[in-house]
PDB file of N, CA and C in Angstrom:
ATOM      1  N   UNK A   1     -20.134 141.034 116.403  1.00  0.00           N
ATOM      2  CA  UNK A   1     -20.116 142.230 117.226  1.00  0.00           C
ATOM      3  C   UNK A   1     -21.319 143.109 116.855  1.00  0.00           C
ATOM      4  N   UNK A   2     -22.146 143.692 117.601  1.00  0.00           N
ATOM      5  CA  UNK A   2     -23.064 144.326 117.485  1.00  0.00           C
ATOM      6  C   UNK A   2     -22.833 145.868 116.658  1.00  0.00           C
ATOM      7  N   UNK A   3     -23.848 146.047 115.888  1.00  0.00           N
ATOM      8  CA  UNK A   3     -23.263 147.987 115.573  1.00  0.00           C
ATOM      9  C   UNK A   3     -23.143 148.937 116.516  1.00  0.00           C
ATOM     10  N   UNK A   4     -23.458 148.940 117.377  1.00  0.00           N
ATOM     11  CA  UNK A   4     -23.139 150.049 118.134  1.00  0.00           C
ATOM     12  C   UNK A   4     -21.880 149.696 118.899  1.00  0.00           C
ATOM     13  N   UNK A   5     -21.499 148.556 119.154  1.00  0.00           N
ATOM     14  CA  UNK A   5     -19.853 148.244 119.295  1.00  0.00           C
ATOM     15  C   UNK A   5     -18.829 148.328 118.557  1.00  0.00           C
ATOM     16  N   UNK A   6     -19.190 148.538 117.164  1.00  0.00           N
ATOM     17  CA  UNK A   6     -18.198 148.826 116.237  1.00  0.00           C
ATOM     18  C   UNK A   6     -18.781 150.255 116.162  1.00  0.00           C
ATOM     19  N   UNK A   7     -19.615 151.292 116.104  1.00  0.00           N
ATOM     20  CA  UNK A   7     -20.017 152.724 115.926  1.00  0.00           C
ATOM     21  C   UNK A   7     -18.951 153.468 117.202  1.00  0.00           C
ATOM     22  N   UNK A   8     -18.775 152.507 118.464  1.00  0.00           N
ATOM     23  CA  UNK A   8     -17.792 153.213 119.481  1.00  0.00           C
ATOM     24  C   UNK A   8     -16.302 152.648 119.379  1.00  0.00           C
ATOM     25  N   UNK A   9     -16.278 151.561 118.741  1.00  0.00           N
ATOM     26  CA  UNK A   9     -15.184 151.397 118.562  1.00  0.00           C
ATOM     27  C   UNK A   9     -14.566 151.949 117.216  1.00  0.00           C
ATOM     28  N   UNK A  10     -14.919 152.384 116.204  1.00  0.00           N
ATOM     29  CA  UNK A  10     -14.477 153.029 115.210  1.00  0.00           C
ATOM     30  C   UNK A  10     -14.611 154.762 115.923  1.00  0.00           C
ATOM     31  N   UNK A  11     -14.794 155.234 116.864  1.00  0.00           N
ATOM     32  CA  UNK A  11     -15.455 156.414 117.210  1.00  0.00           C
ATOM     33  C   UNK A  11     -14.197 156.461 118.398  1.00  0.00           C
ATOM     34  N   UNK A  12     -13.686 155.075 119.216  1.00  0.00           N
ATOM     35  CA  UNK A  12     -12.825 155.920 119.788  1.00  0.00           C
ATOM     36  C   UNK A  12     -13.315 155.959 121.072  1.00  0.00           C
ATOM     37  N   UNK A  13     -14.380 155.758 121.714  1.00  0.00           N
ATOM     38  CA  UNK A  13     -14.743 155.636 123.153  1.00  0.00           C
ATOM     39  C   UNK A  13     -15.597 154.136 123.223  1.00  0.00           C
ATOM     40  N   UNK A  14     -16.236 154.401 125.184  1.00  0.00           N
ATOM     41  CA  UNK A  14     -16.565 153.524 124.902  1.00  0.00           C
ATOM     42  C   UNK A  14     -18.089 153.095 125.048  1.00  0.00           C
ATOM     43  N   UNK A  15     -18.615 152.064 124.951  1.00  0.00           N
ATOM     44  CA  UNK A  15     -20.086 151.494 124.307  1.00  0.00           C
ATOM     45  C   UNK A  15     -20.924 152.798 125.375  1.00  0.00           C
ATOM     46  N   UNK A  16     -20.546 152.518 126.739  1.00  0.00           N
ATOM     47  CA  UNK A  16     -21.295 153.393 127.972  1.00  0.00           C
ATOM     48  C   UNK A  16     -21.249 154.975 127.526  1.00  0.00           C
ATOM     49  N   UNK A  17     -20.600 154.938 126.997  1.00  0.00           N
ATOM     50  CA  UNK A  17     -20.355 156.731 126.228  1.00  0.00           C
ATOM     51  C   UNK A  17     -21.285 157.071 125.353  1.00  0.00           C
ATOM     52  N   UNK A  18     -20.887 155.908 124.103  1.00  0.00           N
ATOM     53  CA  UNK A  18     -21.784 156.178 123.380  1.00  0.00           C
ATOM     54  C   UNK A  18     -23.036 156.472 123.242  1.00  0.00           C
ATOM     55  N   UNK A  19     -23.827 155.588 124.263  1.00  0.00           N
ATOM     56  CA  UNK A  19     -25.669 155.407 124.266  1.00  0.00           C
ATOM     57  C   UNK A  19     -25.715 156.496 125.645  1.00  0.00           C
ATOM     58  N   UNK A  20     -25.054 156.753 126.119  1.00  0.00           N
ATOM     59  CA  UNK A  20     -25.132 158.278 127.152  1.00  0.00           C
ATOM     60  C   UNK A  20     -25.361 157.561 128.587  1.00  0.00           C
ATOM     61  N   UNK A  21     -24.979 156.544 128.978  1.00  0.00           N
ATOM     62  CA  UNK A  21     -24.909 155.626 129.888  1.00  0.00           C
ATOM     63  C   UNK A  21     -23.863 156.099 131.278  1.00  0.00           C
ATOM     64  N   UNK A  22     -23.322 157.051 130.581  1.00  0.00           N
ATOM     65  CA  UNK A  22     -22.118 157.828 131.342  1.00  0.00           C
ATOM     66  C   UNK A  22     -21.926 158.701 130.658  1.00  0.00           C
ATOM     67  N   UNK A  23     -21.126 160.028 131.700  1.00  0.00           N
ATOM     68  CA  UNK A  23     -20.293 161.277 130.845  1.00  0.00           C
ATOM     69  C   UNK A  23     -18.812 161.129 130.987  1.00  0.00           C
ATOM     70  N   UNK A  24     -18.228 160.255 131.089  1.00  0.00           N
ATOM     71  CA  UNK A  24     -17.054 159.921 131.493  1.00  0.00           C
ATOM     72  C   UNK A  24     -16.890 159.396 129.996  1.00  0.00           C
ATOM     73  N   UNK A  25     -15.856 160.005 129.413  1.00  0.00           N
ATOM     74  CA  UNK A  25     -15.200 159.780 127.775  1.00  0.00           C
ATOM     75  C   UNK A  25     -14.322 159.032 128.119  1.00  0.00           C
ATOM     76  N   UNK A  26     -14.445 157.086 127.920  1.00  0.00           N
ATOM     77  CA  UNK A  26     -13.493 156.691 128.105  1.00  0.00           C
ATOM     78  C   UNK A  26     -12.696 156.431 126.517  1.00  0.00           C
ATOM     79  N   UNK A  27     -11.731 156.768 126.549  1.00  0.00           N
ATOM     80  CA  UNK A  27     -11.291 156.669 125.095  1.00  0.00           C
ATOM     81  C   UNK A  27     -10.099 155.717 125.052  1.00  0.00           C
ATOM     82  N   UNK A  28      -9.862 155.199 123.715  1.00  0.00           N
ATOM     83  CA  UNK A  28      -9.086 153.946 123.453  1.00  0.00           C
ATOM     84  C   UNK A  28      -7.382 154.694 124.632  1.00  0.00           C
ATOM     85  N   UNK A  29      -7.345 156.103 123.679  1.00  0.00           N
ATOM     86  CA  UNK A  29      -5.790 156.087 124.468  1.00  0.00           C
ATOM     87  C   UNK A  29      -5.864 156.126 126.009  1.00  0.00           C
ATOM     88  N   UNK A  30      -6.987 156.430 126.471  1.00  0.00           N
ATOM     89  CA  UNK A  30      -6.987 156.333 128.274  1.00  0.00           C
ATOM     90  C   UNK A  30      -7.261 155.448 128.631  1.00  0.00           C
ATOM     91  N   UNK A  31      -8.108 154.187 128.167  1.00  0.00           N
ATOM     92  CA  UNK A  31      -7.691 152.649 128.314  1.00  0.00           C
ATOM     93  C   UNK A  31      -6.504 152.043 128.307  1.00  0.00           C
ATOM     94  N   UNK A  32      -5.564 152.503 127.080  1.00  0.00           N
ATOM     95  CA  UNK A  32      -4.450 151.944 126.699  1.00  0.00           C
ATOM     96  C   UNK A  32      -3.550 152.443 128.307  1.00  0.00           C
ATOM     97  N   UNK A  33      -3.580 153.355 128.381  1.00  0.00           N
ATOM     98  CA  UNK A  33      -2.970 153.781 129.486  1.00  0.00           C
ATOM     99  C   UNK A  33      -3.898 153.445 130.628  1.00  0.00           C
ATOM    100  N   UNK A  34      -4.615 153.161 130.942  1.00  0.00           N
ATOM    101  CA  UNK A  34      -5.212 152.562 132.492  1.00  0.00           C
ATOM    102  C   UNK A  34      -4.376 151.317 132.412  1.00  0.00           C
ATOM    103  N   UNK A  35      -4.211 150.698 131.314  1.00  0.00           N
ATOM    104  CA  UNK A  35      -4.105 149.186 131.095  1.00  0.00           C
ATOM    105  C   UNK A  35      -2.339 148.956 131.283  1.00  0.00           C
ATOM    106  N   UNK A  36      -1.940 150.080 130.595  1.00  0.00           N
ATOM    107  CA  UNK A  36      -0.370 149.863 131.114  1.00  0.00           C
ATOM    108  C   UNK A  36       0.300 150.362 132.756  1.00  0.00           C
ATOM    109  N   UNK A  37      -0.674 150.505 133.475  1.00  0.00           N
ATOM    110  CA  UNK A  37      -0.235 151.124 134.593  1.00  0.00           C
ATOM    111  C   UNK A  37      -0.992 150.060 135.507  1.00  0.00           C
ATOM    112  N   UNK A  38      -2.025 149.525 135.151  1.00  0.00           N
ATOM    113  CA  UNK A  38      -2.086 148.118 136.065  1.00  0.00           C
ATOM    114  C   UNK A  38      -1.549 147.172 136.046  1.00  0.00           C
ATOM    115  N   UNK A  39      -0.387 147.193 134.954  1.00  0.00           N
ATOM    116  CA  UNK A  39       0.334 146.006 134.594  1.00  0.00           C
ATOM    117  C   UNK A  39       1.921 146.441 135.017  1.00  0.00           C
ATOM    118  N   UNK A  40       2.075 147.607 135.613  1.00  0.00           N
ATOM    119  CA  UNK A  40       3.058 147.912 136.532  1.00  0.00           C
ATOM    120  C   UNK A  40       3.131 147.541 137.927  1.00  0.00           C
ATOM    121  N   UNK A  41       4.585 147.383 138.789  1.00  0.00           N
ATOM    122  CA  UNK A  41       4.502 147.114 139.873  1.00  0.00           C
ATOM    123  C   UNK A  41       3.747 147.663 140.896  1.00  0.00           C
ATOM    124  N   UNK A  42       3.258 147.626 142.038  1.00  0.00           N
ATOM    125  CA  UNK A  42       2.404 148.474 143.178  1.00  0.00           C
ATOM    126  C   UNK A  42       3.163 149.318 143.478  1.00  0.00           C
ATOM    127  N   UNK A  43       4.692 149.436 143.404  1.00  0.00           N
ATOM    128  CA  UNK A  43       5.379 150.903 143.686  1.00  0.00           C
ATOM    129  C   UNK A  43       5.857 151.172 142.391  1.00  0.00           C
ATOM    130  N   UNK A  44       5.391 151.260 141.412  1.00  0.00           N
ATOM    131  CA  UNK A  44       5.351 151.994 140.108  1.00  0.00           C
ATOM    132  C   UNK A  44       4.394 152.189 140.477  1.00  0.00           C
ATOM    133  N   UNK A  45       2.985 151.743 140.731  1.00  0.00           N
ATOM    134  CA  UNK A  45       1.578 152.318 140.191  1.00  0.00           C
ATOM    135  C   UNK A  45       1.569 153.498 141.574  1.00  0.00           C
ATOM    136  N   UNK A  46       1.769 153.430 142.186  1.00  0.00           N
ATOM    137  CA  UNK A  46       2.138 154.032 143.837  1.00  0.00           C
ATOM    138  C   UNK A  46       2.910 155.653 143.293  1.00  0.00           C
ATOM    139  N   UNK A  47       3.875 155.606 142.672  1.00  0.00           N
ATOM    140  CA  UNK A  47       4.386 156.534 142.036  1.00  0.00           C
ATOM    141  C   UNK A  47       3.596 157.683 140.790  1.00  0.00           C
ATOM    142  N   UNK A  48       2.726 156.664 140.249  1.00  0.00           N
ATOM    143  CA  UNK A  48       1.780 157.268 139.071  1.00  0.00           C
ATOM    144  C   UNK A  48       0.641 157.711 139.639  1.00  0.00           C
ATOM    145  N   UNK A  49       0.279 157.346 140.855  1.00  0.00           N
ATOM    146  CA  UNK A  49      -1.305 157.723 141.300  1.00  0.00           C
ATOM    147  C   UNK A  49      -0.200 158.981 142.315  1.00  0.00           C
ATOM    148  N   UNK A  50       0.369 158.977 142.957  1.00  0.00           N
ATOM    149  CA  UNK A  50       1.186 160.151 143.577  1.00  0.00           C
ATOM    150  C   UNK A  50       1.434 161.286 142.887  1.00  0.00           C
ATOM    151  N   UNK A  51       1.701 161.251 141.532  1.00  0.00           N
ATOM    152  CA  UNK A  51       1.691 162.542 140.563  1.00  0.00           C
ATOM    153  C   UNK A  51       0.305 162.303 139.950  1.00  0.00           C
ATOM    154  N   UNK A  52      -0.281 161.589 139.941  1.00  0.00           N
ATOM    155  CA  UNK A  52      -2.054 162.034 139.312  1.00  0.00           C
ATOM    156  C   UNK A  52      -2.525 162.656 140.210  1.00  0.00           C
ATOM    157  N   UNK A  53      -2.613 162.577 141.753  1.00  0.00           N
ATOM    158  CA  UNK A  53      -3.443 162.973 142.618  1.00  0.00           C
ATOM    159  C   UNK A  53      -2.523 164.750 142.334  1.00  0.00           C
ATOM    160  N   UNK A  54      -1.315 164.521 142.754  1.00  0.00           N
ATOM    161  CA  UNK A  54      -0.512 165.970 142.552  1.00  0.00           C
ATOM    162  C   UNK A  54      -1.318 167.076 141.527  1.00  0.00           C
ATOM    163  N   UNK A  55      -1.686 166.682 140.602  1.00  0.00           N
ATOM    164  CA  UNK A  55      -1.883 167.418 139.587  1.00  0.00           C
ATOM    165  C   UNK A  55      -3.669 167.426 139.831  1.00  0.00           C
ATOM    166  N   UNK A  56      -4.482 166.724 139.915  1.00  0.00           N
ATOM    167  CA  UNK A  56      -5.358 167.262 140.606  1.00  0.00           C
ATOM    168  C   UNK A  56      -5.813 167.840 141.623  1.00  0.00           C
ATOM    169  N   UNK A  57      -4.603 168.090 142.504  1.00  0.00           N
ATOM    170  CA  UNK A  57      -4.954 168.966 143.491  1.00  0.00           C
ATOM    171  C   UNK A  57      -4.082 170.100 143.161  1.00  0.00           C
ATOM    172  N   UNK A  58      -3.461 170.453 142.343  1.00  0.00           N
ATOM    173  CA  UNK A  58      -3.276 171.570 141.729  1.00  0.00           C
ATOM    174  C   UNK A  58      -4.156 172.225 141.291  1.00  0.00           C
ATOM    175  N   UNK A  59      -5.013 171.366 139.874  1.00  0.00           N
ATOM    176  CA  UNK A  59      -5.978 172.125 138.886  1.00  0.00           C
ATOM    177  C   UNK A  59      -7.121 172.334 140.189  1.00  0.00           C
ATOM    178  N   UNK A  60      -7.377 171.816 140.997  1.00  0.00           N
ATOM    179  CA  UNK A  60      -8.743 172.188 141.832  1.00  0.00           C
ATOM    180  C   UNK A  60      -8.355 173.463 142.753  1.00  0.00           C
ATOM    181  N   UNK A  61      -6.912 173.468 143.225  1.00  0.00           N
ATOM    182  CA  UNK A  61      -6.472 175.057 143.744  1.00  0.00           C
ATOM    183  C   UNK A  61      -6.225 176.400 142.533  1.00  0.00           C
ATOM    184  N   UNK A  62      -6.480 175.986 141.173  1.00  0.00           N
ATOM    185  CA  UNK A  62      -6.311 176.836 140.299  1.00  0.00           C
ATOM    186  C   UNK A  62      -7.903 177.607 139.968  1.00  0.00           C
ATOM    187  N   UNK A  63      -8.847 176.051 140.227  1.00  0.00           N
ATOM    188  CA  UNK A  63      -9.804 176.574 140.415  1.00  0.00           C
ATOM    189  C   UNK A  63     -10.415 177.536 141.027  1.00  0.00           C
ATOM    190  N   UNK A  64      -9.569 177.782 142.807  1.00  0.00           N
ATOM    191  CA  UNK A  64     -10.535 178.818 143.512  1.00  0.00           C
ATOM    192  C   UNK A  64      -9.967 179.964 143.595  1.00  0.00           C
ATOM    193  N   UNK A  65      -8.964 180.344 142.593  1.00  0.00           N
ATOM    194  CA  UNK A  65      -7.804 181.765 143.032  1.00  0.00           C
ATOM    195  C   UNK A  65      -8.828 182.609 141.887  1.00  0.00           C
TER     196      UNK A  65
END
């Protein structure tokens, strides 16, 4: 494994993070969780993207008050 794959993997995000390739912090626990919700049914995942979207269209109406 290369060092900078173990520098992000001991660090907790990932390789694209690290070298500034992206600003998107993908981190082990929001993998772990992308990863258990694609491995749910389409009306489980149907249910989880229904309260994700919920809650971002909350914080973006909290934004303009």
């Amino acid at each position: 494994m290369e060092i900078a794959n173990k520098i992000a993997k001991a660090l907790g995000v990932s390789l694209d993070y690290l070298v500034g390739n992206t600003d998107l912090e993908l981190t082990d626990k929001l993998m772990n969780r992308i990863k258990e919700v694609a491995a749910m049914t389409d009306k489980d995942k149907d249910y989880v993207y229904t309260l994700i979207d919920a809650f971002i269209a909350k914080n973006k109406l909290k934004g303009l008050v």
